[in-house]
C-alpha atoms as a PDB file:
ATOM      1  CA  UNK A   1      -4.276   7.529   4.807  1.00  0.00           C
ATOM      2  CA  UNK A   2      -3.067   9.213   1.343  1.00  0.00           C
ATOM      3  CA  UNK A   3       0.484   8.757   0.669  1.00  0.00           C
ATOM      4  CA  UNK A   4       3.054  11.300  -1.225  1.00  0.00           C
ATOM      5  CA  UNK A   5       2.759  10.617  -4.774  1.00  0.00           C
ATOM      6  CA  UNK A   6       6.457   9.386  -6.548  1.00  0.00           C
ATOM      7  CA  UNK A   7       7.094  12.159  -9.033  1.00  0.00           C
ATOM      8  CA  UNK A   8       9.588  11.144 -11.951  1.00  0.00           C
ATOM      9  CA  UNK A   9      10.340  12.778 -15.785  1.00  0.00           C
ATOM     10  CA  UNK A  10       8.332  10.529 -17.016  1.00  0.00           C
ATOM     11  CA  UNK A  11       4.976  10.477 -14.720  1.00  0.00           C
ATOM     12  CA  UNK A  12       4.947  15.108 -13.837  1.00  0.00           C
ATOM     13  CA  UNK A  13       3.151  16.265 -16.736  1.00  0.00           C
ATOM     14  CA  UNK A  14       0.409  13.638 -16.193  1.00  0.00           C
ATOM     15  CA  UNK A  15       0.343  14.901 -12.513  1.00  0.00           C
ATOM     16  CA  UNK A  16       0.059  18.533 -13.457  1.00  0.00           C
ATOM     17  CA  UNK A  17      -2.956  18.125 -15.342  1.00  0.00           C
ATOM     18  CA  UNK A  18      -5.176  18.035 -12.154  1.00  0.00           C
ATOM     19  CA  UNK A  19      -7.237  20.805 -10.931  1.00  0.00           C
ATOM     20  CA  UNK A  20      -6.478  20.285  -7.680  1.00  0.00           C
ATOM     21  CA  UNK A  21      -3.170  22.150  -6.163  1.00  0.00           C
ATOM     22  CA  UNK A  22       0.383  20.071  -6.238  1.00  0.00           C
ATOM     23  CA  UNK A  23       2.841  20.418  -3.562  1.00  0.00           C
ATOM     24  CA  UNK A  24       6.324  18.961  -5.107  1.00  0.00           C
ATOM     25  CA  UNK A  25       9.330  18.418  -2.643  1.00  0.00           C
ATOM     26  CA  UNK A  26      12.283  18.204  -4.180  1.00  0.00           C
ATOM     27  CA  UNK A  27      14.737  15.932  -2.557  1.00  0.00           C
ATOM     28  CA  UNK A  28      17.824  13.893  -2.633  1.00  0.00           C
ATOM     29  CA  UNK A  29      18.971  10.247  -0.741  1.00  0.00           C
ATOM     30  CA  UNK A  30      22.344  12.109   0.448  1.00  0.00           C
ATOM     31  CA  UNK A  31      20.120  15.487   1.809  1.00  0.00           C
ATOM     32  CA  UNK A  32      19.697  15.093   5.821  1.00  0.00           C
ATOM     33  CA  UNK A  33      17.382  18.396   5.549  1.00  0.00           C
ATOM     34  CA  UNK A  34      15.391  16.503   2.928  1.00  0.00           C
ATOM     35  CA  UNK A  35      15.016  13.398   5.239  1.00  0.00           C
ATOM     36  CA  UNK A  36      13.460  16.476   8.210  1.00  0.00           C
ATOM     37  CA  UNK A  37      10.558  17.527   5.841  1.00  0.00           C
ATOM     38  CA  UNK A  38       9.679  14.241   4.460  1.00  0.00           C
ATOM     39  CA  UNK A  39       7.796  12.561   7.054  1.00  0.00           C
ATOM     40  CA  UNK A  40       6.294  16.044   7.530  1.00  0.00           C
ATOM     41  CA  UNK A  41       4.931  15.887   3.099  1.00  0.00           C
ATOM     42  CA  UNK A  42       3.867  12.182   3.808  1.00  0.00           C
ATOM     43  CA  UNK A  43       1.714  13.680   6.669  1.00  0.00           C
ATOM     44  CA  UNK A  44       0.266  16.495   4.641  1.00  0.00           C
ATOM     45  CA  UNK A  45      -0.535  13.911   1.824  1.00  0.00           C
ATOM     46  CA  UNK A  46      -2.757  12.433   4.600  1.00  0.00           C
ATOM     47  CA  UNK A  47      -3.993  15.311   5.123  1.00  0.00           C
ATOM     48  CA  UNK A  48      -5.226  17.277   2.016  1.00  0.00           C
ATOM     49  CA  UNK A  49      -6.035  13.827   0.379  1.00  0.00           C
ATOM     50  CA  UNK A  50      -8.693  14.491  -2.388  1.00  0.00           C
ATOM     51  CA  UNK A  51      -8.341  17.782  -1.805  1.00  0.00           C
ATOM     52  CA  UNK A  52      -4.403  18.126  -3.556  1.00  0.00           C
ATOM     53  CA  UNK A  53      -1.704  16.528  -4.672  1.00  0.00           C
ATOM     54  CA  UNK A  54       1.607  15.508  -2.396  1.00  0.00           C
ATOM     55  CA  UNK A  55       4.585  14.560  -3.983  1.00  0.00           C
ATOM     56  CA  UNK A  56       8.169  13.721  -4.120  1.00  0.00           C
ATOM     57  CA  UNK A  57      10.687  13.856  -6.958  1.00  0.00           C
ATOM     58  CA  UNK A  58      14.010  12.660  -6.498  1.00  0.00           C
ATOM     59  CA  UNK A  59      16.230  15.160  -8.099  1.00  0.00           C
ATOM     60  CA  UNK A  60      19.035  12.824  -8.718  1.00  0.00           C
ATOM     61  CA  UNK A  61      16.688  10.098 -10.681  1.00  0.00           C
ATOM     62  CA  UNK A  62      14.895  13.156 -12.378  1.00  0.00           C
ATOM     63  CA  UNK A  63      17.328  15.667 -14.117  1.00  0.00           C
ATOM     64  CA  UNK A  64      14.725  16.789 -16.371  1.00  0.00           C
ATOM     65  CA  UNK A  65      11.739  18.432 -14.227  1.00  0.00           C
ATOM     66  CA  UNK A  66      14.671  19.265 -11.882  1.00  0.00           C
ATOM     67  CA  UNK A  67      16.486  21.192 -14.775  1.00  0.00           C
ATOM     68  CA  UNK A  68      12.943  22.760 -16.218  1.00  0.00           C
ATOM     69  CA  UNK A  69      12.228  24.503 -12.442  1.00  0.00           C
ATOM     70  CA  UNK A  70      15.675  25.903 -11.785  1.00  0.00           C
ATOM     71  CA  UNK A  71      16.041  23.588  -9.023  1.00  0.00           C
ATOM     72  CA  UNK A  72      19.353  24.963  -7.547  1.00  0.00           C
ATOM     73  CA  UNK A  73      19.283  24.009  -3.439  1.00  0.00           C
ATOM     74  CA  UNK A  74      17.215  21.246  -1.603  1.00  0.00           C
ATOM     75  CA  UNK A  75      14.570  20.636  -0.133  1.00  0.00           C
ATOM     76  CA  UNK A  76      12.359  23.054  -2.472  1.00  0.00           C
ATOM     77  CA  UNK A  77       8.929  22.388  -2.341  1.00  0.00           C
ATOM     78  CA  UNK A  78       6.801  24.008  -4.732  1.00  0.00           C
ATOM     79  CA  UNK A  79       3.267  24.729  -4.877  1.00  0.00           C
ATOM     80  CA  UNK A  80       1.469  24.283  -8.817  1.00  0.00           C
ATOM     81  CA  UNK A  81      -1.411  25.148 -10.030  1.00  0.00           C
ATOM     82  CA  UNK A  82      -2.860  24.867 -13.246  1.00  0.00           C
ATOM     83  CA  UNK A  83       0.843  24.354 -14.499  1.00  0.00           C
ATOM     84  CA  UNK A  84       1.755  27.145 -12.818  1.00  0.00           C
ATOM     85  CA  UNK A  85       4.224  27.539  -9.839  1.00  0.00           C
ATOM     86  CA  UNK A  86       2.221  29.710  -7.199  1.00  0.00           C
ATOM     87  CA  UNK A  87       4.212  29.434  -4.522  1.00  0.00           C
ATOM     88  CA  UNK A  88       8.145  27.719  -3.382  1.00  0.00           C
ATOM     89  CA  UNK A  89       9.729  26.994  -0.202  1.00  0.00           C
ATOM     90  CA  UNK A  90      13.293  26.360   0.151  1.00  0.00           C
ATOM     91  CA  UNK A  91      14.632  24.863   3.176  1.00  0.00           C
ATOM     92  CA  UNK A  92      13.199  23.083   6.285  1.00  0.00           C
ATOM     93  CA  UNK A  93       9.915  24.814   7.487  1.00  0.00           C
ATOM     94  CA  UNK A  94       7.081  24.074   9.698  1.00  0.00           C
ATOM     95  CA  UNK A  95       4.461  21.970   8.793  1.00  0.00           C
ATOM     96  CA  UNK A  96       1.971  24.440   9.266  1.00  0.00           C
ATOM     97  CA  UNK A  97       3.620  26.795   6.518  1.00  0.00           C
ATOM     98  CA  UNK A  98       3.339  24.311   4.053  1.00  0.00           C
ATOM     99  CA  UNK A  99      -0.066  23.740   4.941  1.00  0.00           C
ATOM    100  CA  UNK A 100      -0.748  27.395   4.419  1.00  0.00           C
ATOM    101  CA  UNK A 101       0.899  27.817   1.204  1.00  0.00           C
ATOM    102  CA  UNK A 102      -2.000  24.807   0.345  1.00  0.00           C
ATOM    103  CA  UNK A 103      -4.974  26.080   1.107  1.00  0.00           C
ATOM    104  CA  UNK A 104      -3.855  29.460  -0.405  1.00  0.00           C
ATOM    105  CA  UNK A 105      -4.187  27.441  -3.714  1.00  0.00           C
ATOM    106  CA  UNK A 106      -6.960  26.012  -2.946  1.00  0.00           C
END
């Protein structure tokens, strides 16, 4: 079963040079919305394993990346591709929105 990916300043770059989509949920320890949608990412990493990229990025360990995508509110979970932000979600939703917004970049 795929697990989410551990996204930090130092290791994104490396991630976004995939050609496969990247879902990136941007979270915090103190956020009790964050700790609703994780289990739900560490489900869809299961899911779409070899076919995308799951991961997490603790905005409070990663100013940088944080800083670089306007992260203002969390959770926000953003879809890349190519580099390229194709889609964001901010706030708790459904798993099966978040599985949408994947497949639409796939």
């Amino acid at each position: 079963m795929g697990k989410a990916v551990q996204l930090t300043d130092s290791n994104f770059e490396e991630i976004l040079k995939t050609d496969q989509p990247v879902l990136v949920d941007f979270w915090a320890e103190w956020c009790g919305p964050c700790k609703m949608i994780g289990p739900v990412v560490e489900e869809l990493a299961g899911d779409y394993e070899g076919k995308a990229v799951i991961g997490k990025l603790n905005v409070d360990d990663n100013p940088e990346v944080s800083a670089k995508f306007g992260i203002r509110s969390i959770p926000t979970l953003l879809v890349i591709k190519n580099g390229v932000v194709v889609d964001k979600q901010i706030g708790v939703v459904p798993k099966s929105v978040l599985a949408g917004k994947i497949d639409s970049a796939l």
